[in-house]
C-alpha atoms as a PDB file:
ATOM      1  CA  UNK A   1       0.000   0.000   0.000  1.00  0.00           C
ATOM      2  CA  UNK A   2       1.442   3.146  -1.076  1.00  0.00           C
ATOM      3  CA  UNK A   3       0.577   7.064  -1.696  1.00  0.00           C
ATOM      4  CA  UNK A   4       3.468   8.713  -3.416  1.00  0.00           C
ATOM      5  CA  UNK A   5       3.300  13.114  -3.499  1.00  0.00           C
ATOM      6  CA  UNK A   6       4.928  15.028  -6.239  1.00  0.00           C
ATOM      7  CA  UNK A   7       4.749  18.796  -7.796  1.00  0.00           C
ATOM      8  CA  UNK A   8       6.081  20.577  -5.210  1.00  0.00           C
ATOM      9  CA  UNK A   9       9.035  23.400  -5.503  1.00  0.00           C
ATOM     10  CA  UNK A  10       9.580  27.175  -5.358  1.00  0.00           C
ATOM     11  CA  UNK A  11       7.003  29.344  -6.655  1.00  0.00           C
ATOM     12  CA  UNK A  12       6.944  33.100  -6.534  1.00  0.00           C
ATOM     13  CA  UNK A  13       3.820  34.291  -4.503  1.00  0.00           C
ATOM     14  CA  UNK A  14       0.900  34.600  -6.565  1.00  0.00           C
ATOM     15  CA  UNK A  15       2.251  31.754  -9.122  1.00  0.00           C
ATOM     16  CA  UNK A  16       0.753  28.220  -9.293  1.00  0.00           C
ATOM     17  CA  UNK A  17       1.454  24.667  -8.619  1.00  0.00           C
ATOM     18  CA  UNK A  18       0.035  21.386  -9.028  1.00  0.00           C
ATOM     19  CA  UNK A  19       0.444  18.125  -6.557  1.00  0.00           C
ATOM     20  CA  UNK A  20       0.443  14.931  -7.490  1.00  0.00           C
ATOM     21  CA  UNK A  21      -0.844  11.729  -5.154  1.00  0.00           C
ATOM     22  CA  UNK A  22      -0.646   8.770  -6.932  1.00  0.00           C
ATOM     23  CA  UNK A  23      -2.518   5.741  -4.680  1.00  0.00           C
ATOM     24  CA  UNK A  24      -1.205   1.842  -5.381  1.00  0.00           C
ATOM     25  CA  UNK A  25      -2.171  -1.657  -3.474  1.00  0.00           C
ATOM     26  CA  UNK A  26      -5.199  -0.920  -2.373  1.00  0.00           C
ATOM     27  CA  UNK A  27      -8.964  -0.419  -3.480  1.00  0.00           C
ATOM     28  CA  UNK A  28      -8.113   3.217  -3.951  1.00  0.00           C
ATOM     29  CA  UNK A  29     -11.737   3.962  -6.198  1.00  0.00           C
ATOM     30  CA  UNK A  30     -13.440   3.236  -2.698  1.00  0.00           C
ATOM     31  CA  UNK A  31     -11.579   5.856  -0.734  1.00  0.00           C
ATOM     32  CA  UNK A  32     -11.727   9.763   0.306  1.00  0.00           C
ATOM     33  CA  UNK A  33      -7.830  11.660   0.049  1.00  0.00           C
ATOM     34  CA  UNK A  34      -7.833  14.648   2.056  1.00  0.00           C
ATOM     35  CA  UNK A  35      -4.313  16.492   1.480  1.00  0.00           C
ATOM     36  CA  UNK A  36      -2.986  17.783   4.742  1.00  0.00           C
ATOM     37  CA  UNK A  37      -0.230  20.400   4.907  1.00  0.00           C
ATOM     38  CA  UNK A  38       2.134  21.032   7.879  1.00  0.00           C
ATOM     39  CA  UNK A  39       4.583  23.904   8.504  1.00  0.00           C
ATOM     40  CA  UNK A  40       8.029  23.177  11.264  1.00  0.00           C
ATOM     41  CA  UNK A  41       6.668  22.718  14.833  1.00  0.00           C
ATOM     42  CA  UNK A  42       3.075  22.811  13.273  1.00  0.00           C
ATOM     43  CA  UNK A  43       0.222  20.662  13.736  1.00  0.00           C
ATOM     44  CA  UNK A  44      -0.940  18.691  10.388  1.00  0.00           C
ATOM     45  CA  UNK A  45      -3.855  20.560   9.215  1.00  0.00           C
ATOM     46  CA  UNK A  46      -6.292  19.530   6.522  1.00  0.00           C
ATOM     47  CA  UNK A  47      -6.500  21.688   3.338  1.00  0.00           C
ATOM     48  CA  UNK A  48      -8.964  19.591   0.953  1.00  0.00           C
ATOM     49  CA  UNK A  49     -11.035  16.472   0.406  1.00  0.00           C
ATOM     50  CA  UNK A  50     -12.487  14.515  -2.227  1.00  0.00           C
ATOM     51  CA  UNK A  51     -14.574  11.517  -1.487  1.00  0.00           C
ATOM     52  CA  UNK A  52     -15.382   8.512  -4.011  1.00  0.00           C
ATOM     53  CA  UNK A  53     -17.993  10.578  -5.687  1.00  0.00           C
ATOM     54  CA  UNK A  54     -16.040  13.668  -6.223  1.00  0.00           C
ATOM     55  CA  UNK A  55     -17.772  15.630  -3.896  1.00  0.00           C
ATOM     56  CA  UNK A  56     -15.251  18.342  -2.182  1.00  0.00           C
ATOM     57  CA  UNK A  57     -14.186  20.039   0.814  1.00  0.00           C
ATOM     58  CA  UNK A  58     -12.065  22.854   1.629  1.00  0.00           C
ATOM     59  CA  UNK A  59     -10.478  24.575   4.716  1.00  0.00           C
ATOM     60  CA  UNK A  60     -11.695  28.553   4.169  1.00  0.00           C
ATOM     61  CA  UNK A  61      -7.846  29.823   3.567  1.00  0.00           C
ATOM     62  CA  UNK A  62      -8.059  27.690   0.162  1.00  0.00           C
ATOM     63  CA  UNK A  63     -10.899  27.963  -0.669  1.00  0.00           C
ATOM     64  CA  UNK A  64     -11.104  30.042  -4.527  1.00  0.00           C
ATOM     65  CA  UNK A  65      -7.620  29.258  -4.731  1.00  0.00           C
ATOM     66  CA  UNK A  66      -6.811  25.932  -4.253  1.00  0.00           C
ATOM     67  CA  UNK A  67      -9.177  22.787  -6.486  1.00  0.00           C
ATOM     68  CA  UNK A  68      -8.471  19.158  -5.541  1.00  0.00           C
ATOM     69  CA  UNK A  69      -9.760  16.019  -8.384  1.00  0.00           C
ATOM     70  CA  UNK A  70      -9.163  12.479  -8.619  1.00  0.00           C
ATOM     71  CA  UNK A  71      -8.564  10.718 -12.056  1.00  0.00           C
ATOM     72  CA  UNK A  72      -9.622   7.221 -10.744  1.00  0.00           C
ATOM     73  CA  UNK A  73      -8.453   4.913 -13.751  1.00  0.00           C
ATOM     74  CA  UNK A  74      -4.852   6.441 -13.187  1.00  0.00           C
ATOM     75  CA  UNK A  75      -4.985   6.034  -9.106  1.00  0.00           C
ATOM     76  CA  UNK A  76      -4.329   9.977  -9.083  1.00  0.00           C
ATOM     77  CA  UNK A  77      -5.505  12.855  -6.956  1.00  0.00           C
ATOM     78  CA  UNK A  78      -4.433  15.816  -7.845  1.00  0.00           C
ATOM     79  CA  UNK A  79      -4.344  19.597  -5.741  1.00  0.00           C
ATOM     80  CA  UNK A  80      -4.408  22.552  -8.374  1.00  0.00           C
ATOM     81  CA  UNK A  81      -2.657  25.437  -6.171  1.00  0.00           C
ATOM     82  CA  UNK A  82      -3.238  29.185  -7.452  1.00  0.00           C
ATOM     83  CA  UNK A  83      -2.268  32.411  -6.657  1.00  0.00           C
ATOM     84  CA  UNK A  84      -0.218  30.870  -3.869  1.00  0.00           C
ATOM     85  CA  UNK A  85       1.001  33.146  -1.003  1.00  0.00           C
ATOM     86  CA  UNK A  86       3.596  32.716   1.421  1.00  0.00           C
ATOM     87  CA  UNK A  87       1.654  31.287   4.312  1.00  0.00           C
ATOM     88  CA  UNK A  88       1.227  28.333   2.002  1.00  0.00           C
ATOM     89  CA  UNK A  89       4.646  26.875   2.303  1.00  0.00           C
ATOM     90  CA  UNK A  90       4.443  23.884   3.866  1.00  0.00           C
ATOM     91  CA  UNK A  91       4.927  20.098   3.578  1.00  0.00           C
ATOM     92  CA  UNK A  92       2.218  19.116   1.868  1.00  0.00           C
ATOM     93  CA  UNK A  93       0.957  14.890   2.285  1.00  0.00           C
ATOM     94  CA  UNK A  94      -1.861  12.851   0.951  1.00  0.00           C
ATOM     95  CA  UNK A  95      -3.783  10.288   2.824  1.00  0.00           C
ATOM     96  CA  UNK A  96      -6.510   8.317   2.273  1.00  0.00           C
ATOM     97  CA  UNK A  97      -9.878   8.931   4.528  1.00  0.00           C
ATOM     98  CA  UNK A  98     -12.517   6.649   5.811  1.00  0.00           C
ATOM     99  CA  UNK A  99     -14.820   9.092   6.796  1.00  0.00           C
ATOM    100  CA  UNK A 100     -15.556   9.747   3.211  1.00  0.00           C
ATOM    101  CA  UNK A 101     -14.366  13.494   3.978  1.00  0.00           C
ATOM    102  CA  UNK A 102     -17.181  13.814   6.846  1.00  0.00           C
ATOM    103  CA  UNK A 103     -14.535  14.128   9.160  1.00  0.00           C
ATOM    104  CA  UNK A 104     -13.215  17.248   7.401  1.00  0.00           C
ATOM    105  CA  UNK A 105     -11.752  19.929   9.321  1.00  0.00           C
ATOM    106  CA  UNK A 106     -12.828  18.059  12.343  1.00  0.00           C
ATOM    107  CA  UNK A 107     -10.461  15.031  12.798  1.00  0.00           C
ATOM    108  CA  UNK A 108      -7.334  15.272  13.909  1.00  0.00           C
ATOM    109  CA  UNK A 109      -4.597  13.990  11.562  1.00  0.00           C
ATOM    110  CA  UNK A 110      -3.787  11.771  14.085  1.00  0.00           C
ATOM    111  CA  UNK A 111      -7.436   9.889  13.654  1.00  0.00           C
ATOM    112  CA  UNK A 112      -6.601   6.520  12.463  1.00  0.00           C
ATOM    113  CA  UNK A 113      -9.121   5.977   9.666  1.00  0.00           C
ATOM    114  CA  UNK A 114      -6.386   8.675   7.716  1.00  0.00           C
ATOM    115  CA  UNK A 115      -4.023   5.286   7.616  1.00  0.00           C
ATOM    116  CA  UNK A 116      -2.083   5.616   4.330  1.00  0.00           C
ATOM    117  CA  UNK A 117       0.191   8.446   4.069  1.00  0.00           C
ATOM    118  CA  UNK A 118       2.109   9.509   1.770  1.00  0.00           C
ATOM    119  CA  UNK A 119       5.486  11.087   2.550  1.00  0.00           C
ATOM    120  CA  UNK A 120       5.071  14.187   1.905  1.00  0.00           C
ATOM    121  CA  UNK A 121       6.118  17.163  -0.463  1.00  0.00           C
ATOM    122  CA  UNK A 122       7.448  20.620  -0.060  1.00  0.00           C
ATOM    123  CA  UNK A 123       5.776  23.380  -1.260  1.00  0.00           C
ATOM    124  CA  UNK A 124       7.728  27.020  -0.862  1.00  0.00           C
ATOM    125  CA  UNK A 125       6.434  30.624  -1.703  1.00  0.00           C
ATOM    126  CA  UNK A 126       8.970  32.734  -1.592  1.00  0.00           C
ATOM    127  CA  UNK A 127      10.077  35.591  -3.983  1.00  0.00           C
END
């Protein structure tokens, strides 16, 4: 079982990027990913979630900016960043979510239906 994050890098504030999750050895069409981002001596905070159905979620500092999608024949999520600023920079991580995304900006990261993680990519805003 694996979750494996790419796209990250060095973007000027307002530029754009977009992450990568790719999801292997596991049912991966049945599951919610919720990215999670999380900043040096920071707690692991969700960003956005998309359940089996494509239904979405957003924490309200994304929200306009930032558009998560899942291409489920390639085992792909994907988290379109825009006009980033610098309080983005972060680690940014995948995960998969049994809640189906109900537990959305409620759950701690540390909730253990959020058990395959990716490890993680770094995102920095910086001009």
């Amino acid at each position: 079982v694996q979750f494996v994050e790419s796209g990250g890098g060095l973007v000027q504030p307002g530029g754009s990027l977009r992450l990568s999750c790719e999801a292997s050895g596991f049912a991966f069409d049945y599951y919610a990913v919720t990215w999670f981002r999380q900043g040096p001596g920071k707690e692991r905070k969700g960003v956005a979630c998309i359940n089996k159905d494509e239904r979405t979620w957003y924490t309200d500092s994304v929200k306009g900016r930032f558009t998560i999608s899942r291409d489920t024949a390639k085992n792909m999520v994907y988290l379109q960043m825009n006009t980033l600023k610098p309080e983005d920079t972060d680690v940014y991580y995948c995960a998969s979510d049994r809640s189906g995304c109900l537990g959305f900006g409620s759950y701690s990261s540390t909730w253990m239906g959020y058990d395959y993680w990716g490890q993680g990519t770094q995102v920095t805003v910086s001009s």
